[in-house]
N, C-alpha and C. Protein backbone atom coordinates (compact mmCIF):
# COMPACT_ATOMS: atom_id res chain seq x y z
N UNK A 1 -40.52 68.86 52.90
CA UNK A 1 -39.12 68.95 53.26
C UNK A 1 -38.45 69.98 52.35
N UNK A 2 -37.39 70.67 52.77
CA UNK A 2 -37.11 72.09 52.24
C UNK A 2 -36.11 71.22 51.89
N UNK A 3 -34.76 70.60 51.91
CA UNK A 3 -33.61 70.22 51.38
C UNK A 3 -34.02 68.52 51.59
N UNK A 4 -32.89 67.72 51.77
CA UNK A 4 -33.02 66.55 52.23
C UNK A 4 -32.46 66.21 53.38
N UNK A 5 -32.87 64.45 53.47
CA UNK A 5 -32.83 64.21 54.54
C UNK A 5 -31.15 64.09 55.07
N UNK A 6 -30.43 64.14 55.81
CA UNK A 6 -29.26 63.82 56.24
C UNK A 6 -29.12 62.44 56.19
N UNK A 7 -27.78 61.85 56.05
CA UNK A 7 -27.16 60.29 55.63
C UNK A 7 -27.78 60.39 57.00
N UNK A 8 -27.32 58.74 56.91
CA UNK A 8 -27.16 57.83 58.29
C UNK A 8 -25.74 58.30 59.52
N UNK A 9 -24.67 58.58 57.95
CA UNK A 9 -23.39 59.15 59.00
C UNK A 9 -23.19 60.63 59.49
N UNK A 10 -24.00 61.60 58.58
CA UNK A 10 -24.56 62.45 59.47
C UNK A 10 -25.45 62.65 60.91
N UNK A 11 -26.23 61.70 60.43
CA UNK A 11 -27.10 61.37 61.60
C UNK A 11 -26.40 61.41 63.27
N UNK A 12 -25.12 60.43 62.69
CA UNK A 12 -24.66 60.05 63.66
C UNK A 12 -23.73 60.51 64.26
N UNK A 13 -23.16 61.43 63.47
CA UNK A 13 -22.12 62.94 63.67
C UNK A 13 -22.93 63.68 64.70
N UNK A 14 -24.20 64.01 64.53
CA UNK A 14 -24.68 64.75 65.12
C UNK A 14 -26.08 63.77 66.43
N UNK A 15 -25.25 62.98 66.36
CA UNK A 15 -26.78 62.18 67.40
C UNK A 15 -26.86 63.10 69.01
N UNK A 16 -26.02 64.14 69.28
CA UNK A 16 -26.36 64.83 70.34
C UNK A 16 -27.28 65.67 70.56
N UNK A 17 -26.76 66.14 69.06
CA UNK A 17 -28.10 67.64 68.67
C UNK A 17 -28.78 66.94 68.67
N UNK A 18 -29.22 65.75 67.74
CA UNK A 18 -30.36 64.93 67.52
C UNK A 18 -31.14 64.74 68.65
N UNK A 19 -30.61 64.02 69.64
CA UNK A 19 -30.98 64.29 71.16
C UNK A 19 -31.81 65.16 71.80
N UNK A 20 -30.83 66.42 71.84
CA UNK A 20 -31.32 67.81 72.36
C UNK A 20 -32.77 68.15 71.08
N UNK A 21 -32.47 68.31 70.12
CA UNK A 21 -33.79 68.38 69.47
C UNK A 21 -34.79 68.28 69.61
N UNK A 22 -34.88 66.36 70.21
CA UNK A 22 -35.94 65.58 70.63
C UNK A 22 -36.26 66.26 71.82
N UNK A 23 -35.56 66.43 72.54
CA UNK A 23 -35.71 67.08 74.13
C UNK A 23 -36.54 68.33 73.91
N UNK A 24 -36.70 68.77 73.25
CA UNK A 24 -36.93 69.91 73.13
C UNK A 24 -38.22 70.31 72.52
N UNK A 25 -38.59 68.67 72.30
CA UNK A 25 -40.19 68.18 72.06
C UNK A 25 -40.87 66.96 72.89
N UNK A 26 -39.87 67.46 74.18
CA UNK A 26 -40.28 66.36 75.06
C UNK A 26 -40.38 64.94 74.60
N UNK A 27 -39.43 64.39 73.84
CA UNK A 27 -39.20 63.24 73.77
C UNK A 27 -37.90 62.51 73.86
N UNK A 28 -37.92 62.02 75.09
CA UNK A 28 -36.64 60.82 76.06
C UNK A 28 -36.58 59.83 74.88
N UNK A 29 -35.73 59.31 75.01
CA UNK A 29 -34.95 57.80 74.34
C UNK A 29 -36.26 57.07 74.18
N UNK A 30 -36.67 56.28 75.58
CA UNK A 30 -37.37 55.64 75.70
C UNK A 30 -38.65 55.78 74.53
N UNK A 31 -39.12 57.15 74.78
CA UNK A 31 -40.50 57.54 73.64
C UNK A 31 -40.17 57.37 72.03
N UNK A 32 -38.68 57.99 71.77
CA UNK A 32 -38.19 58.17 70.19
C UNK A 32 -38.33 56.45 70.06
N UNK A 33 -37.84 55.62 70.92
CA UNK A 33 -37.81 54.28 69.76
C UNK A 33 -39.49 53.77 69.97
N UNK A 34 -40.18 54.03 70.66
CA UNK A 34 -41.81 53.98 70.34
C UNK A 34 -41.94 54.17 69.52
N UNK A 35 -41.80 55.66 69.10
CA UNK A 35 -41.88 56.40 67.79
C UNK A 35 -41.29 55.49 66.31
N UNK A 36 -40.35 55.63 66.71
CA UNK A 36 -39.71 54.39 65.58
C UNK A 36 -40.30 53.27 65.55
N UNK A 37 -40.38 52.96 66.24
CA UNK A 37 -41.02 51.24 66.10
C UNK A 37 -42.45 50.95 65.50
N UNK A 38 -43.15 52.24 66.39
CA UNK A 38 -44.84 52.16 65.50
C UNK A 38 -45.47 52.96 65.25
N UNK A 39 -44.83 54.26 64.75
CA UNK A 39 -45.08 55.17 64.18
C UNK A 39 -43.63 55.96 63.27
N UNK A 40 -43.56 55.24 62.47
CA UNK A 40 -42.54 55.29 61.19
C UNK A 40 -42.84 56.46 60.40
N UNK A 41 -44.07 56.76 60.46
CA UNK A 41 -43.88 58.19 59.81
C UNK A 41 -43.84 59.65 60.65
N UNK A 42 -44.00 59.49 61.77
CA UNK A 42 -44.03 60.42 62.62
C UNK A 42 -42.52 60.84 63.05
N UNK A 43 -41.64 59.55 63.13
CA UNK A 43 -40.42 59.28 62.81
C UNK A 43 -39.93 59.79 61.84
N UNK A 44 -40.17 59.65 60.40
CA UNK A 44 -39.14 60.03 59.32
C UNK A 44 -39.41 62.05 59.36
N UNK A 45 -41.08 62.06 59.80
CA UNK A 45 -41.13 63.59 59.91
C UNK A 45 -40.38 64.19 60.98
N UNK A 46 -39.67 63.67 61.72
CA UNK A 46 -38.71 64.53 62.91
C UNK A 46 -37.23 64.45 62.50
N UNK A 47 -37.47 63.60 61.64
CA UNK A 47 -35.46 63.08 61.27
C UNK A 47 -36.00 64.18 59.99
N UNK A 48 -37.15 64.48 59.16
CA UNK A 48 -36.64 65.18 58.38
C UNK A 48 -36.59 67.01 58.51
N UNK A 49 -37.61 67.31 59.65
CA UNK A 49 -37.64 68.44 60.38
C UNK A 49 -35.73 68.98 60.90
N UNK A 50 -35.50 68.09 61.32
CA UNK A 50 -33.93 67.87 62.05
C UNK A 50 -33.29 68.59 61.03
N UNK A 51 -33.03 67.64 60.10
CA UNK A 51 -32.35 67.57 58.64
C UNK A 51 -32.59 69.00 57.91
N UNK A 52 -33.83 69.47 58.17
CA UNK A 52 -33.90 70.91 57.39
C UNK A 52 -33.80 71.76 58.46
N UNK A 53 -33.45 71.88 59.83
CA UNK A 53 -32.70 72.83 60.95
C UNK A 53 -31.42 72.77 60.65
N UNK A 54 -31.11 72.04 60.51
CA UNK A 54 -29.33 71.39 60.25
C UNK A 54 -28.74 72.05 58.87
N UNK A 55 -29.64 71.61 57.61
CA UNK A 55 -29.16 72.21 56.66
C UNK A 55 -29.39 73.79 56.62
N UNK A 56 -30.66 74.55 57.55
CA UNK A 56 -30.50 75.94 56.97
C UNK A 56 -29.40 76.81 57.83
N UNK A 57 -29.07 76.00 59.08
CA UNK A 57 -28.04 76.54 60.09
C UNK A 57 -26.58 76.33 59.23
N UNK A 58 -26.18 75.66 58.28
CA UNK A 58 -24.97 74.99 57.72
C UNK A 58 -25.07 76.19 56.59
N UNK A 59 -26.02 76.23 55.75
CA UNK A 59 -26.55 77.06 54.91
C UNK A 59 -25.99 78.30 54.76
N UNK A 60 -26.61 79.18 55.92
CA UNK A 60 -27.01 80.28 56.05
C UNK A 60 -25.53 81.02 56.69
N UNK A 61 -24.43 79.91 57.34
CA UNK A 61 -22.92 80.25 57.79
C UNK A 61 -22.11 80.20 56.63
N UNK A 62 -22.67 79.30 55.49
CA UNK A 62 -22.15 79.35 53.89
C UNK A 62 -21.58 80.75 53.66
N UNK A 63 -19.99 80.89 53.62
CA UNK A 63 -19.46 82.14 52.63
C UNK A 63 -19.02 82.02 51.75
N UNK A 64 -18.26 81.05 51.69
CA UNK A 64 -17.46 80.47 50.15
C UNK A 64 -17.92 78.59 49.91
N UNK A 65 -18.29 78.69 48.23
CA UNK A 65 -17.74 77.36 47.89
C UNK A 65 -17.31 77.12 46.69
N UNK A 66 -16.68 75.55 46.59
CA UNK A 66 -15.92 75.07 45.26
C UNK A 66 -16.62 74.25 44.92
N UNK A 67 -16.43 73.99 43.39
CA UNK A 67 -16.71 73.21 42.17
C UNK A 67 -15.79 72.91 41.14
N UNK A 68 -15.24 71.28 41.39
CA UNK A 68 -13.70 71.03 40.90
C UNK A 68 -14.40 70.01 39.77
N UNK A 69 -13.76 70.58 38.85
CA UNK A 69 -13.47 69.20 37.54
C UNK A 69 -12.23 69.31 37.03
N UNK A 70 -11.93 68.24 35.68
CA UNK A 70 -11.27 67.98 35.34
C UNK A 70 -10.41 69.60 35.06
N UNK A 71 -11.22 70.05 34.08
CA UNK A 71 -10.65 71.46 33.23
C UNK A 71 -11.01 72.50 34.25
N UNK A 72 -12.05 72.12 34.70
CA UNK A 72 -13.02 74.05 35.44
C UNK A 72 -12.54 74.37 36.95
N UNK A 73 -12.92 74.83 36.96
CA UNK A 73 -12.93 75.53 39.05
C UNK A 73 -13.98 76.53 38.86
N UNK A 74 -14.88 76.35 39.45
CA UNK A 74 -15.77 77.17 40.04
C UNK A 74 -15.91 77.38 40.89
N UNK A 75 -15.74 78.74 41.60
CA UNK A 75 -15.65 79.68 42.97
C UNK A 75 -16.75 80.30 43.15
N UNK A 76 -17.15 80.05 44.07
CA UNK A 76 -18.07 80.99 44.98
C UNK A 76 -17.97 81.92 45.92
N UNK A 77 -18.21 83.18 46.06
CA UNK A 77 -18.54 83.63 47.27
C UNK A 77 -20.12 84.17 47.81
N UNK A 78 -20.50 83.74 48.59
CA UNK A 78 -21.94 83.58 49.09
C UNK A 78 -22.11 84.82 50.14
N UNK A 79 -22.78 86.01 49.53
CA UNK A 79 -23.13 87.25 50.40
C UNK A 79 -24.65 86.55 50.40
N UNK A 80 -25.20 87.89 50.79
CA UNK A 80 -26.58 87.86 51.54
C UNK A 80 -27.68 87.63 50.53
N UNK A 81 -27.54 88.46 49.41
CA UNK A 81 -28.38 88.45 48.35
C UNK A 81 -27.59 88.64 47.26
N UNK A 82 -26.52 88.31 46.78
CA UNK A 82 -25.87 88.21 45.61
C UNK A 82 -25.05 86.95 45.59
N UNK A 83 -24.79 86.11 44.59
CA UNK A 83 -23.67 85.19 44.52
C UNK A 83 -22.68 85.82 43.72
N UNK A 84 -21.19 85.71 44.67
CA UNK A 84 -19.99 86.50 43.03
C UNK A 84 -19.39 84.70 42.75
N UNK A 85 -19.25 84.73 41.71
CA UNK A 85 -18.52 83.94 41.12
C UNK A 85 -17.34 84.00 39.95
N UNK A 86 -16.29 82.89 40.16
CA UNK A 86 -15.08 83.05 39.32
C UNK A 86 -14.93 82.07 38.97
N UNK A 87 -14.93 81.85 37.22
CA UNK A 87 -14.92 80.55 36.63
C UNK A 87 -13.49 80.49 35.92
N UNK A 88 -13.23 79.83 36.33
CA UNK A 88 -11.45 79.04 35.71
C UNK A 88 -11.65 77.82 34.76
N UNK A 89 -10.52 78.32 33.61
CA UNK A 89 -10.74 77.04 32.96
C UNK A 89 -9.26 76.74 32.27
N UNK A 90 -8.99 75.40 32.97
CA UNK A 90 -7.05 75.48 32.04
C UNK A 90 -7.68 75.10 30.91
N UNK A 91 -7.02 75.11 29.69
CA UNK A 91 -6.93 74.74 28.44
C UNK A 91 -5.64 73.61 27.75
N UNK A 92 -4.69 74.06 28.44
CA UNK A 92 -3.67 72.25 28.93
C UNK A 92 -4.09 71.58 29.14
N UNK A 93 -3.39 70.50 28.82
CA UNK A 93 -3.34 69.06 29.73
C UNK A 93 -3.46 68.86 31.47
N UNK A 94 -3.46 69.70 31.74
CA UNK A 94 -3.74 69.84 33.23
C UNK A 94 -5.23 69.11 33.80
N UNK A 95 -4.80 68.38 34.75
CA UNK A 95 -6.36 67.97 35.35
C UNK A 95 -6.45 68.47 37.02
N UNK A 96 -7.28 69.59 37.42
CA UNK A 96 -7.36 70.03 38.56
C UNK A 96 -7.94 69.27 39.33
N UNK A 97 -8.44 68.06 39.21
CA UNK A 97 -8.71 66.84 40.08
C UNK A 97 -7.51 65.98 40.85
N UNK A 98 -6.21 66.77 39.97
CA UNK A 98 -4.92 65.82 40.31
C UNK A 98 -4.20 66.86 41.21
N UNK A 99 -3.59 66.62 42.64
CA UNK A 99 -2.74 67.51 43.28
C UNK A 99 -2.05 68.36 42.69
N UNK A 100 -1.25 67.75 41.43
CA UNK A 100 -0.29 68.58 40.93
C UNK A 100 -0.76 69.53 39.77
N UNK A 101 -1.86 69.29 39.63
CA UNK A 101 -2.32 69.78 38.09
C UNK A 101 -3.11 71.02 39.32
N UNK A 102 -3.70 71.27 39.95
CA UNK A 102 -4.22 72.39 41.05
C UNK A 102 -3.20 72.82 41.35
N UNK A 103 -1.69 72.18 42.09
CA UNK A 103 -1.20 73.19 42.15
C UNK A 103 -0.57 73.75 41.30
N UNK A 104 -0.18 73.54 40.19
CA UNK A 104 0.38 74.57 38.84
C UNK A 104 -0.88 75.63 38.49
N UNK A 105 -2.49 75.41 38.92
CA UNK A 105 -2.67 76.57 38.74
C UNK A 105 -2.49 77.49 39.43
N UNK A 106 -2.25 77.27 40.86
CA UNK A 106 -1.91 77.78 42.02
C UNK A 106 -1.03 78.68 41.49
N UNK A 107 0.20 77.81 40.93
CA UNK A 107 1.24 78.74 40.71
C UNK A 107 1.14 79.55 39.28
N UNK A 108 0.47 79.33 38.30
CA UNK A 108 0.43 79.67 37.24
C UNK A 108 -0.71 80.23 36.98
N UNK A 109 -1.23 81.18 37.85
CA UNK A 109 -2.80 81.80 37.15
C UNK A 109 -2.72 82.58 36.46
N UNK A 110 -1.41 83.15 35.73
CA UNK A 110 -1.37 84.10 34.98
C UNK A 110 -0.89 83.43 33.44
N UNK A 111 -1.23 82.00 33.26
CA UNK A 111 -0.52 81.37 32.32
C UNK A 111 -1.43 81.41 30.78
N UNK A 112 -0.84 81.80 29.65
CA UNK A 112 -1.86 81.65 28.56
C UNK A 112 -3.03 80.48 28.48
N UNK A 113 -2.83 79.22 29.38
CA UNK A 113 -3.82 77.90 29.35
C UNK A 113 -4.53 77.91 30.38
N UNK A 114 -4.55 79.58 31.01
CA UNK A 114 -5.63 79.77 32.27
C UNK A 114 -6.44 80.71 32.01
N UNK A 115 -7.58 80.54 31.69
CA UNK A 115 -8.75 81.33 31.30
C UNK A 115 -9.45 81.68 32.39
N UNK A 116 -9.70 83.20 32.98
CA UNK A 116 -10.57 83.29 34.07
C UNK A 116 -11.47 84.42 34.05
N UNK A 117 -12.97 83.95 34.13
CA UNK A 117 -14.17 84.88 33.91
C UNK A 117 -14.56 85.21 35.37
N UNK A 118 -14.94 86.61 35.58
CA UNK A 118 -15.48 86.81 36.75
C UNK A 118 -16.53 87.31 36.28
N UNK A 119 -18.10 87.33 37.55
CA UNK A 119 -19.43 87.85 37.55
C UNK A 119 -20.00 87.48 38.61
N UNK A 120 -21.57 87.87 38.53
CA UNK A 120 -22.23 87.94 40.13
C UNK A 120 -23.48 87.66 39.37
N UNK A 121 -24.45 87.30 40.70
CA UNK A 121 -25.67 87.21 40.08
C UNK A 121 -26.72 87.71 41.59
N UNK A 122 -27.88 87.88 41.55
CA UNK A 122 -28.92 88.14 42.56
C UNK A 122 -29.18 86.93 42.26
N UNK A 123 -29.24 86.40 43.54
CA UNK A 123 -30.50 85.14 44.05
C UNK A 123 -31.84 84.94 43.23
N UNK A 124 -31.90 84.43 42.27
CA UNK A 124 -33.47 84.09 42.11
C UNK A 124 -34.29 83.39 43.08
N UNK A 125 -33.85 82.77 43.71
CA UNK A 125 -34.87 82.06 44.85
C UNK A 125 -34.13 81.89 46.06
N UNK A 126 -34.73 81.21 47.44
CA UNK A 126 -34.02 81.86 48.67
C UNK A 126 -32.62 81.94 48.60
N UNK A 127 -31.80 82.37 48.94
CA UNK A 127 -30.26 81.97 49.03
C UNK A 127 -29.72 80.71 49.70
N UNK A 128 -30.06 80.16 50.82
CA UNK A 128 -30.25 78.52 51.53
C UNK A 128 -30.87 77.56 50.31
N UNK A 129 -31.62 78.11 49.25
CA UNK A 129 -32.39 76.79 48.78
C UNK A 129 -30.99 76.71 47.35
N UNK A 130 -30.16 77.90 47.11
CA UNK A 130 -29.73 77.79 45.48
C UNK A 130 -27.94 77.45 46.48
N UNK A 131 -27.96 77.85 47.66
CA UNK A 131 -26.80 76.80 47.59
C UNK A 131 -27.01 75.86 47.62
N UNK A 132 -27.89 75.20 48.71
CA UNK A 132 -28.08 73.32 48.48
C UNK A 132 -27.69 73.25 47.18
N UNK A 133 -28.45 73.75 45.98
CA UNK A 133 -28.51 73.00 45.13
C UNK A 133 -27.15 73.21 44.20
N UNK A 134 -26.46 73.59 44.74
CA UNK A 134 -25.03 74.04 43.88
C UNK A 134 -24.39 72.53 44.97
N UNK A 135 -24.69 72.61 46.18
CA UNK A 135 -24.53 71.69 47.17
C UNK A 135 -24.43 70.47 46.36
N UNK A 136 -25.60 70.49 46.01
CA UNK A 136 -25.89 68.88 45.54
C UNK A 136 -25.86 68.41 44.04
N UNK A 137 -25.05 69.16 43.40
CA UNK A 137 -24.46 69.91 42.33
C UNK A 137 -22.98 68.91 42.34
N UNK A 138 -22.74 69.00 43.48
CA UNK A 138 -20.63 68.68 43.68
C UNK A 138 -20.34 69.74 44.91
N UNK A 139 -20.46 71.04 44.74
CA UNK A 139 -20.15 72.00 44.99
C UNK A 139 -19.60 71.60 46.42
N UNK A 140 -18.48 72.08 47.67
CA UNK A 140 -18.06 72.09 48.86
C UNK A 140 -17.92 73.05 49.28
N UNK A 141 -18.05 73.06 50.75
CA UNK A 141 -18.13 74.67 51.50
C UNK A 141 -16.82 74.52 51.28
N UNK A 142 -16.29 76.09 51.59
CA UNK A 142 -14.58 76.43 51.50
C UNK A 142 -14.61 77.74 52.92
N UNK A 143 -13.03 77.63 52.95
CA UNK A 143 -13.24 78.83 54.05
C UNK A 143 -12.94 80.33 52.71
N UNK A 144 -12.45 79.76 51.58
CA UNK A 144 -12.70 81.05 50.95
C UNK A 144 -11.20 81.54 50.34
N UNK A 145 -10.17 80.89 50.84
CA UNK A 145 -8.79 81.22 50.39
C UNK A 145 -8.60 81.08 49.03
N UNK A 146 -9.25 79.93 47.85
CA UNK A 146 -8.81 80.34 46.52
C UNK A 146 -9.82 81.39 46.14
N UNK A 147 -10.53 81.82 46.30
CA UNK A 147 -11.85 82.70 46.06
C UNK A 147 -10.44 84.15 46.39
N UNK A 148 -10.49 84.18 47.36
CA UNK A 148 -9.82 85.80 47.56
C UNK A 148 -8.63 85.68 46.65
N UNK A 149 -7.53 84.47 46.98
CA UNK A 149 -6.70 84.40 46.07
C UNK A 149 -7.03 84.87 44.76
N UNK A 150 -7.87 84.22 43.81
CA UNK A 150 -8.07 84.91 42.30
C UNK A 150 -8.58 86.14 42.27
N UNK A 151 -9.42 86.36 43.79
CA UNK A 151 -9.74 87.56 43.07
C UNK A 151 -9.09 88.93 42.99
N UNK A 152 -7.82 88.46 44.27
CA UNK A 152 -7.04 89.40 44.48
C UNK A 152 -6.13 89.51 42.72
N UNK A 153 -6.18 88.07 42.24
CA UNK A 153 -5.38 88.08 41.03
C UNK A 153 -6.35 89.31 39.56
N UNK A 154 -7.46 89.01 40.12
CA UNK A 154 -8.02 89.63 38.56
C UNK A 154 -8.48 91.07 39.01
N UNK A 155 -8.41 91.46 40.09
CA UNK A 155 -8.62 92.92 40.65
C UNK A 155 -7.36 94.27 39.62
């Protein structure tokens, strides 16, 4: 398995694709709970086949993501073969986990208690396998608006 397996409530977000999938290995309703019922591993190998179509299609549409703590913000933007990244760090009392403490950096990125490093890196290994793992890290897809935001700020 290249990533992992999808929850149960994923599963079930997507039980259409799931469906069409099966269909698409000639297997009806009727056959999948065969499958399930007495052949459990033949089973977990199609839910996890699924699960790694799913994650490299989710993956691979990846352009931006975030990484929120207390003090940090970590930004991503996800090209083809480079990651750029922008690391924020208040130095206040501010907690960017709290609505209001995000938005004062919002409004205050130019404030002495806002520290912000920019850099990039090349992919050491596939680009699908080092987001998962920023993925499974904390990290959330974004459509990318604080990413341009700062960077329009530190340009």
């Amino acid at each position: 398995m290249k990533y992992r397996q999808l929850t149960k409530e994923q599963f079930e977000a997507l039980h259409k694709e799931f469906a069409t999938f099966l269909a698409t290995q000639s297997i009806d309703s009727k056959e999948w709970n065969d499958i399930k019922q007495n052949k459990p591993k033949v089973a977990e190998e199609e839910l996890n086949i699924f699960s790694d179509l799913v994650w490299d299609d989710v993956l691979t549409k990846t352009k931006y993501l975030e990484h929120y703590s207390k003090t940090h913000l970590n930004i991503f933007k996800c090209k083809e073969d480079v990651l750029e990244r922008i690391f924020i760090k208040v130095t206040s009392d501010i907690n960017l986990l709290k609505e209001d403490g995000f938005n004062w950096l919002m409004k205050n990125p130019q404030d002495n208690a806002v520290e912000i490093y920019k850099g990039s890196k090349a992919f050491q290994e596939e680009r699908n396998i080092e987001l998962f793992k920023l993925i499974e890290q904390g990290a959330i897809i974004s459509k990318g608006e604080i990413f341009e935001y700062f960077k329009k700020i530190t340009s």
